[in-house]
C-alpha atoms as a PDB file:
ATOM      1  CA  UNK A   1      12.973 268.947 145.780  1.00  0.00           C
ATOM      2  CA  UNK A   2      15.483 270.173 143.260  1.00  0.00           C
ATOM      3  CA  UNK A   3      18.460 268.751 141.738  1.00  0.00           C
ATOM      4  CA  UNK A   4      20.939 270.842 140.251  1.00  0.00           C
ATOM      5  CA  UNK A   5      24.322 272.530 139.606  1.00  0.00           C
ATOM      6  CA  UNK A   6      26.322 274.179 142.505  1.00  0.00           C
ATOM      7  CA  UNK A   7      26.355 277.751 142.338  1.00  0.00           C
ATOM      8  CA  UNK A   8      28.589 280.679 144.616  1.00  0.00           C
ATOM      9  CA  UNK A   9      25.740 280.746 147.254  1.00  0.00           C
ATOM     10  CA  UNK A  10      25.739 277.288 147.642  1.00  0.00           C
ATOM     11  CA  UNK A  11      29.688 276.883 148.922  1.00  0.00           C
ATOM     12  CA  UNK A  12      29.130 277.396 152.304  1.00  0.00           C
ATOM     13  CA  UNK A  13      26.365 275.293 152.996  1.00  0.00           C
ATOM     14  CA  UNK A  14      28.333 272.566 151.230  1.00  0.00           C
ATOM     15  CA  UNK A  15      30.874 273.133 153.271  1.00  0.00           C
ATOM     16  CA  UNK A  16      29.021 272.994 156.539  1.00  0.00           C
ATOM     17  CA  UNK A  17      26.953 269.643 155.420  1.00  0.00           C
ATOM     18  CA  UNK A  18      30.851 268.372 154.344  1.00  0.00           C
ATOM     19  CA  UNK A  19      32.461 269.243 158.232  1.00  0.00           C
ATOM     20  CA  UNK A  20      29.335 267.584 160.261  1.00  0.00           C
ATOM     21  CA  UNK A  21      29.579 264.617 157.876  1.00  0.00           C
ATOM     22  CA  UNK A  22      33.130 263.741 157.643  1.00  0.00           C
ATOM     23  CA  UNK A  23      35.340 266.581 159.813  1.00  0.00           C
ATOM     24  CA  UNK A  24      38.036 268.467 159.165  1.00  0.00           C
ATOM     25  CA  UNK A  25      39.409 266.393 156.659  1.00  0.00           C
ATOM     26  CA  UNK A  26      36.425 266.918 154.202  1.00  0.00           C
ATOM     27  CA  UNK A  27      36.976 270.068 151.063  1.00  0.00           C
ATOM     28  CA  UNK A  28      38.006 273.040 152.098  1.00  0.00           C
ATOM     29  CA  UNK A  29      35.896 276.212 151.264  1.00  0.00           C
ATOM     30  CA  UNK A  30      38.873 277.346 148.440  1.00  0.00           C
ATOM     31  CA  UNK A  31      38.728 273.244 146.901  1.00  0.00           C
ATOM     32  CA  UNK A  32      35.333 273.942 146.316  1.00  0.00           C
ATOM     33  CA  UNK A  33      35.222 277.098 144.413  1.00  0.00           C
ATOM     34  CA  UNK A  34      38.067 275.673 142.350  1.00  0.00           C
ATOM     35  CA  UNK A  35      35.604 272.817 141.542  1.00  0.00           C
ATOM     36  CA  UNK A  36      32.968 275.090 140.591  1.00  0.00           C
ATOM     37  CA  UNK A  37      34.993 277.566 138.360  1.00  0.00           C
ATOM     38  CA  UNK A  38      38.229 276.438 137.376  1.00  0.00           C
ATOM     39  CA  UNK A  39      37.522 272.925 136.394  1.00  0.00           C
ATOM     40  CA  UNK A  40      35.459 271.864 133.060  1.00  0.00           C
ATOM     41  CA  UNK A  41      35.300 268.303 134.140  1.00  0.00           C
ATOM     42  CA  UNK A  42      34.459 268.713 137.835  1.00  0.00           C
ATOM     43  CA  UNK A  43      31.286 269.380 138.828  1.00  0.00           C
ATOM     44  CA  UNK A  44      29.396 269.983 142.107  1.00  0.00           C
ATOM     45  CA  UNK A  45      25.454 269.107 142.762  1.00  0.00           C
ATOM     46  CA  UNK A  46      23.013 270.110 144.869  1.00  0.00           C
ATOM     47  CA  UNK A  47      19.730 268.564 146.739  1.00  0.00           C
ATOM     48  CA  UNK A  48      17.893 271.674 147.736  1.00  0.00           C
ATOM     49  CA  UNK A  49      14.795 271.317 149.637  1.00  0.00           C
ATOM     50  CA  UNK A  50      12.258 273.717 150.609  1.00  0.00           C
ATOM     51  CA  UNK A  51      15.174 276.314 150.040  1.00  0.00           C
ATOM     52  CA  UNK A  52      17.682 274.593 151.706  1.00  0.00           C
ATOM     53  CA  UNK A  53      20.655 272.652 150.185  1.00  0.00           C
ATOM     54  CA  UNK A  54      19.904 269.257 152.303  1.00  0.00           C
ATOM     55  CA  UNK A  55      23.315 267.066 150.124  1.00  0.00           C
ATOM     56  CA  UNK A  56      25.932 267.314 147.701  1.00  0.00           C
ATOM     57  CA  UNK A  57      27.811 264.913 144.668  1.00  0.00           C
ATOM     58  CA  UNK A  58      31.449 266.340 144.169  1.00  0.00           C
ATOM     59  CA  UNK A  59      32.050 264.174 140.619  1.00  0.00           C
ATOM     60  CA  UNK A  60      35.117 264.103 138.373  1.00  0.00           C
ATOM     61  CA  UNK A  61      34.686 263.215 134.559  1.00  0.00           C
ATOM     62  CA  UNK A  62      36.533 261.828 131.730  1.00  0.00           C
ATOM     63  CA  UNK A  63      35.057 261.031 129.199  1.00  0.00           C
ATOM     64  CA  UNK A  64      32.575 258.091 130.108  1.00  0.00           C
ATOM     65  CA  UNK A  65      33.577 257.853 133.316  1.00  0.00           C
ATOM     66  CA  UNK A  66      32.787 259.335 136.575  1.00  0.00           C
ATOM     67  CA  UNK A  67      34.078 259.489 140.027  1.00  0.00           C
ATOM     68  CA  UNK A  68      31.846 260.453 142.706  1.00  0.00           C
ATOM     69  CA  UNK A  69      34.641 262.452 144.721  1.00  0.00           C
ATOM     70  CA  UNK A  70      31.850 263.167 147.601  1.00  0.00           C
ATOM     71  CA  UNK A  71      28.618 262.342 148.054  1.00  0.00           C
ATOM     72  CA  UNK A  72      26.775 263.833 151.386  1.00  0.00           C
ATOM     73  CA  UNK A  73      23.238 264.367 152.941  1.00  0.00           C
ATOM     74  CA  UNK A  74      23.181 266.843 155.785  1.00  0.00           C
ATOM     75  CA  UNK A  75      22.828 264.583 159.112  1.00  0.00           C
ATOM     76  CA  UNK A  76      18.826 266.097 159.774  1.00  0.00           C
ATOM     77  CA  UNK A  77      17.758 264.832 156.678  1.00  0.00           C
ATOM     78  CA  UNK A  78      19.882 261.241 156.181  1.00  0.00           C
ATOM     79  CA  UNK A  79      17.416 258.163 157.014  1.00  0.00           C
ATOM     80  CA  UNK A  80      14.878 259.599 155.497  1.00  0.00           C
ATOM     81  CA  UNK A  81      15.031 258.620 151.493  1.00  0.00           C
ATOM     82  CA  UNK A  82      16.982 262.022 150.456  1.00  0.00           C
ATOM     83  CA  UNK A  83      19.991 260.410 149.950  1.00  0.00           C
ATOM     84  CA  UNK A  84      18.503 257.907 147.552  1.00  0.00           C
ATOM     85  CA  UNK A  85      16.233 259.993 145.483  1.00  0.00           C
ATOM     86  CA  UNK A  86      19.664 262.771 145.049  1.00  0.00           C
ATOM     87  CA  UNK A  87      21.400 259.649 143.655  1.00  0.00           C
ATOM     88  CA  UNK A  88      18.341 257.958 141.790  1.00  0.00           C
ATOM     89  CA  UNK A  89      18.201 261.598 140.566  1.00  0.00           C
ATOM     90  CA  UNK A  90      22.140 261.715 139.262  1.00  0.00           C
ATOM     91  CA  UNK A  91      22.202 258.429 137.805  1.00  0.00           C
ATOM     92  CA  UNK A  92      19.587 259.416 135.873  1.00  0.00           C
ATOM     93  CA  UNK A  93      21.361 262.582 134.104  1.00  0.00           C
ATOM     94  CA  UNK A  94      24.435 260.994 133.989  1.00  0.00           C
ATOM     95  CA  UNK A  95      25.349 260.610 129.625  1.00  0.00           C
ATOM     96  CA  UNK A  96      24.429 257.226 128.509  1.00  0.00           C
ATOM     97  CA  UNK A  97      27.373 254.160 128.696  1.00  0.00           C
ATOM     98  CA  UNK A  98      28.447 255.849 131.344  1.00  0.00           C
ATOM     99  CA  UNK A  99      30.252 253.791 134.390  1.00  0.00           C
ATOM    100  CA  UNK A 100      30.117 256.037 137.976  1.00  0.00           C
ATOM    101  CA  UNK A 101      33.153 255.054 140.438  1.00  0.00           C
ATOM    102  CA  UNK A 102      33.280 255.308 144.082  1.00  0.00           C
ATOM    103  CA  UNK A 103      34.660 254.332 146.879  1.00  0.00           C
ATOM    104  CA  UNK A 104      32.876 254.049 150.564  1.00  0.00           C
ATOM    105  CA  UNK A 105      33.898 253.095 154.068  1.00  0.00           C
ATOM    106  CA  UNK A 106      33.878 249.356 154.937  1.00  0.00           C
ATOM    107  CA  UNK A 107      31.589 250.760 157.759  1.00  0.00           C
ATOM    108  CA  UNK A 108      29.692 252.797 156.440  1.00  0.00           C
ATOM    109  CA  UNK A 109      26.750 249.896 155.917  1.00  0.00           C
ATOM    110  CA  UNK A 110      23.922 252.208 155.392  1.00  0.00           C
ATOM    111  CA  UNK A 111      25.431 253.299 152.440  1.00  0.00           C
ATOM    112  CA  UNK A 112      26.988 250.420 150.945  1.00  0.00           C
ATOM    113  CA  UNK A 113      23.293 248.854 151.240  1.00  0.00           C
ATOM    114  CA  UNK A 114      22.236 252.111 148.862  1.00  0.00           C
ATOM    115  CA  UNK A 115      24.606 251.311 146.369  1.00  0.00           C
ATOM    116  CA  UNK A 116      23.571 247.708 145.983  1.00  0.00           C
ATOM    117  CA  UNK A 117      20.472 248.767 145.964  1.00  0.00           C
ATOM    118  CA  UNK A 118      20.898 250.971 142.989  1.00  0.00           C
ATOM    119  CA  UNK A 119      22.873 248.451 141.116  1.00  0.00           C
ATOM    120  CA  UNK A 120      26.670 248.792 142.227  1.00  0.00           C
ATOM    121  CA  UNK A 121      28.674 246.223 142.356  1.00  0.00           C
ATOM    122  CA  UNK A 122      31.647 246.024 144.134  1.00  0.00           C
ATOM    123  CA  UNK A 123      35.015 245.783 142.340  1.00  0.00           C
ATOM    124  CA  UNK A 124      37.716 245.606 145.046  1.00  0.00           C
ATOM    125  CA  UNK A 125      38.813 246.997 148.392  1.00  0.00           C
ATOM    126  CA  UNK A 126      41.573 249.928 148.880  1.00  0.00           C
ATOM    127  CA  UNK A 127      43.473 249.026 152.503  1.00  0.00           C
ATOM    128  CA  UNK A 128      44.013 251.975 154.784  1.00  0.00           C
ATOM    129  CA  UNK A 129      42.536 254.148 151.989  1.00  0.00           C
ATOM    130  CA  UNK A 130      41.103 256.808 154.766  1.00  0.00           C
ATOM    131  CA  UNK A 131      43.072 259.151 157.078  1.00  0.00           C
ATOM    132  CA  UNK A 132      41.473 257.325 160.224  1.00  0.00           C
ATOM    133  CA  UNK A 133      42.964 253.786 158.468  1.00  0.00           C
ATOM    134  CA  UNK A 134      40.095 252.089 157.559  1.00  0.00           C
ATOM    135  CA  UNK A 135      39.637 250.130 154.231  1.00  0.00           C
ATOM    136  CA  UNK A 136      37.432 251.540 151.008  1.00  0.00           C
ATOM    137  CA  UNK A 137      35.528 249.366 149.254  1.00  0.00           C
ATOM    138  CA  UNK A 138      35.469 250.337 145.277  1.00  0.00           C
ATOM    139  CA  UNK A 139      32.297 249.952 143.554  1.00  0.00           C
ATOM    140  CA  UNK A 140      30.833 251.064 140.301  1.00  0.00           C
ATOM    141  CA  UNK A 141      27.307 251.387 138.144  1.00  0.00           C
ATOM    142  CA  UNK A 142      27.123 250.936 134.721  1.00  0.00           C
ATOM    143  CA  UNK A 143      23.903 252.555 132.712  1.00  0.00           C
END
C-alpha cells in the first residue's frame, strides 16, 4: 500500500472513485488539476494499492490548519480497513500542532465512528450544509 502525492495520471481515477462515491456534485476533472498545479496550499493524496489508486484526501492548508475538503475510498475496497489505515497514514505526516477540520454527513455513521475512533471530536453541526439538505457535523483532531 502506498501513500502519497497526486500526480497527472492519477486525475481520472480520482475522479471516477469521487462520482461513484458522492455523484455529480463531487470535483470536477478541471477542480482537480487546479488543486494539483495551481495551488501551493492545496494538496491531493493518494491510497494506491497493488497499482491501483483505491481513495483520495483533497486538503486545504493554512498555516496549522487543515481542512480535509474530500476524503474517499473507492466503494470495492470501503469496509475493509483502507479507509482507516489512508487516514491513520495522513494524520501521521500531517506537521506537528497541527488541528485537521472536517465536516461529514449526519448519516454517514460508518464514518463518523472512524473519526471518533481516531480521536475527533465533534465541534458543532452545519444545517442544510449539503446539496441533498442534510446537516454536517464539524469535527476536528488535534496532534
Amino acid at each position: 500500500m502506498i501513500f502519497r502525492h497526486a500526480e497527472n495520471k492519477d486525475i481520472i481515477s480520482i475522479h471516477n472513485i469521487g462520482q461513484a462515491i458522492f455523484g455529480i456534485h463531487n470535483w470536477s476533472i478541471t477542480s482537480i488539476k487546479k488543486y494539483l498545479y495551481q495551488y501551493q496550499n492545496k494538496n491531493i493524496w493518494v491510497y494506491e494499492f497493488k497499482n491501483k489508486i483505491i481513495g483520495y484526501i483533497i486538503e486545504q492548508r493554512c498555516q496549522n490548519e487543515i481542512d480535509l475538503l474530500s476524503i474517499a475510498i473507492d466503494k470495492t475496497f470501503q469496509s475493509r480497513g483502507f479507509g482507516k489505515i489512508f487516514l491513520i497514514k495522513f494524520l501521521q505526516n500531517i506537521p506537528a500542532n497541527s488541528t485537521v477540520f472536517l465536516e461529514v454527513k449526519r448519516s454517514n455513521l460508518i464514518a463518523i465512528k472512524l473519526y471518533i475512533d481516531l480521536k475527533f471530536i465533534k465541534m458543532s453541526e452545519r444545517k442544510n450544509y449539503y446539496h441533498d439538505g442534510e446537516d454536517a457535523i464539524l469535527m476536528h483532531y488535534k496532534n
